[in-house]
C-alpha atoms as a PDB file:
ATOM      1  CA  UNK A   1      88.452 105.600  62.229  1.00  0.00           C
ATOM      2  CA  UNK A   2      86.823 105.751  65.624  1.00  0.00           C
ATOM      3  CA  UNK A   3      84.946 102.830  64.632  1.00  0.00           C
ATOM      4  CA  UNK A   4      88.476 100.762  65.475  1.00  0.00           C
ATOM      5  CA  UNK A   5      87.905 101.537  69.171  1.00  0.00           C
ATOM      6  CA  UNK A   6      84.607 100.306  69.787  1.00  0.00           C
ATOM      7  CA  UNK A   7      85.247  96.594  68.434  1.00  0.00           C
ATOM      8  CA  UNK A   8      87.091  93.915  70.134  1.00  0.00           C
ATOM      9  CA  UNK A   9      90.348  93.606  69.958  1.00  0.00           C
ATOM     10  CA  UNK A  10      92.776  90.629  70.525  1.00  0.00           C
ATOM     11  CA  UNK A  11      91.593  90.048  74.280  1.00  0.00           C
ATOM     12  CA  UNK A  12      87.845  90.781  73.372  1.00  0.00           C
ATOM     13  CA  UNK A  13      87.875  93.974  74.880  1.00  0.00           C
ATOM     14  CA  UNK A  14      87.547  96.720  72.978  1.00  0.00           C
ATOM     15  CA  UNK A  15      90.042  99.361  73.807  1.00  0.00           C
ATOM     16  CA  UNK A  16      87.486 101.953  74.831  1.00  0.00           C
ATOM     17  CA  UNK A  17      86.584  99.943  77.623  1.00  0.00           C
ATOM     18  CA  UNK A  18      90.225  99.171  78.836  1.00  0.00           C
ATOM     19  CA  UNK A  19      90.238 102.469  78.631  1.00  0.00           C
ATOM     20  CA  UNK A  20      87.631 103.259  80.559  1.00  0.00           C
ATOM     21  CA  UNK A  21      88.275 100.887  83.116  1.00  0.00           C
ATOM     22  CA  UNK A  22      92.150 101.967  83.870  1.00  0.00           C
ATOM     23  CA  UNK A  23      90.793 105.543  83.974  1.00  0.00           C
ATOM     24  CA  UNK A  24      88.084 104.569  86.723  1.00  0.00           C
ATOM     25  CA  UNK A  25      90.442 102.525  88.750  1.00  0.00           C
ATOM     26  CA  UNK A  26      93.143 105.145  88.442  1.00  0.00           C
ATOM     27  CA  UNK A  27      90.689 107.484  89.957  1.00  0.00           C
ATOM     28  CA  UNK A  28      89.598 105.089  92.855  1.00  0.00           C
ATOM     29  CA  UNK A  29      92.471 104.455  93.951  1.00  0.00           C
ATOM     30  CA  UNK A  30      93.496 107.771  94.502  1.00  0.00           C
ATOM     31  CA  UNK A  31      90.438 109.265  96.343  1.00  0.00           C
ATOM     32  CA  UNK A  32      90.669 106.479  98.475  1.00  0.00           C
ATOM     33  CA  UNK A  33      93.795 106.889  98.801  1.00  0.00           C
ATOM     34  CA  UNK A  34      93.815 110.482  99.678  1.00  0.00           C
ATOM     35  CA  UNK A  35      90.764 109.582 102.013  1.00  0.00           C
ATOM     36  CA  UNK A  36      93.157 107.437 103.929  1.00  0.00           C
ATOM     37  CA  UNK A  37      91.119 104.219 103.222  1.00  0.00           C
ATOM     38  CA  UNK A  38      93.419 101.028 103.822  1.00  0.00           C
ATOM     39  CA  UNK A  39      91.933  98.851 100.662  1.00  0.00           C
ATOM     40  CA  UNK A  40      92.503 101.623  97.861  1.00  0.00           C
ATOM     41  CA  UNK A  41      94.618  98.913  96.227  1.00  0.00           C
ATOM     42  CA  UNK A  42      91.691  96.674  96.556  1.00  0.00           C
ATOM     43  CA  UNK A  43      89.372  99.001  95.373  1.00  0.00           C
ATOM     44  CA  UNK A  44      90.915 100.074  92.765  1.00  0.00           C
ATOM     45  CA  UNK A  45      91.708  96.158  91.390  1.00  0.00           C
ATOM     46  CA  UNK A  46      88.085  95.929  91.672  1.00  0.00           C
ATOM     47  CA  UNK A  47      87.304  98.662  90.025  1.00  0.00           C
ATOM     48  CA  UNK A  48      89.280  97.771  86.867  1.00  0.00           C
ATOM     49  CA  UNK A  49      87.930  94.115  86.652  1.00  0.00           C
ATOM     50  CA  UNK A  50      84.273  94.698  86.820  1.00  0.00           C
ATOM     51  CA  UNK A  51      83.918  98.461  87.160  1.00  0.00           C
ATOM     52  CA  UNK A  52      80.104  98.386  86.404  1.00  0.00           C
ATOM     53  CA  UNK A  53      79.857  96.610  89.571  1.00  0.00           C
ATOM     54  CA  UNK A  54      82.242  98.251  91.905  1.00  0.00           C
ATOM     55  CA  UNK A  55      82.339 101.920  90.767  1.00  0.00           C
ATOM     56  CA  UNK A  56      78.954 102.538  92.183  1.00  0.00           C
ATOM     57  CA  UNK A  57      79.278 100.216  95.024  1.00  0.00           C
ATOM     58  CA  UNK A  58      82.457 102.438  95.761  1.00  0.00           C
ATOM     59  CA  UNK A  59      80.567 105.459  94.804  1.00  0.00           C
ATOM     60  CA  UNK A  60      77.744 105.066  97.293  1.00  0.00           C
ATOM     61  CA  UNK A  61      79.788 103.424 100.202  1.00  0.00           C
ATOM     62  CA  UNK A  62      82.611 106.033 100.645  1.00  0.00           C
ATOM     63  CA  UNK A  63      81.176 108.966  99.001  1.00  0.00           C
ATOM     64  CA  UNK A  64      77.939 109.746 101.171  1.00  0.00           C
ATOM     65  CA  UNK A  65      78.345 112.429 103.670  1.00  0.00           C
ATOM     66  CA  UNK A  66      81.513 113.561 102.600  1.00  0.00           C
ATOM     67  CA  UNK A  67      82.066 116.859 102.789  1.00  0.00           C
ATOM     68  CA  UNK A  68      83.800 118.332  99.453  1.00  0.00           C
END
């Protein structure tokens, strides 16, 4: 049964990793967001297209020194 989410579905993309990537962006966009960073949008369409990429490019860049 869980074997059905790993493999590719109609777009090639299995739906684990559209998943994924709507649950990353989701959460970019709203600590930029609440971080008042004017490309949140951006980010977060980033984020959802190639989020091994721009996760931990967003990760590193607006993330260090914050305080919590």
């Amino acid at each position: 049964m869980l074997d059905s989410i790993f493999e590719p579905g109609v777009t090639g993309v299995s739906p684990f990793a559209i998943m994924l990537s709507l649950y990353l962006a989701y959460y970019v966009h709203n600590d930029a967001r609440n971080h008042n960073n004017p490309r949140a949008l951006l980010w977060a369409f980033a984020t959802f297209m190639a989020w091994i990429i721009f996760f931990p490019l967003y990760w590193f860049k607006n993330m260090r020194g914050r305080e919590s």
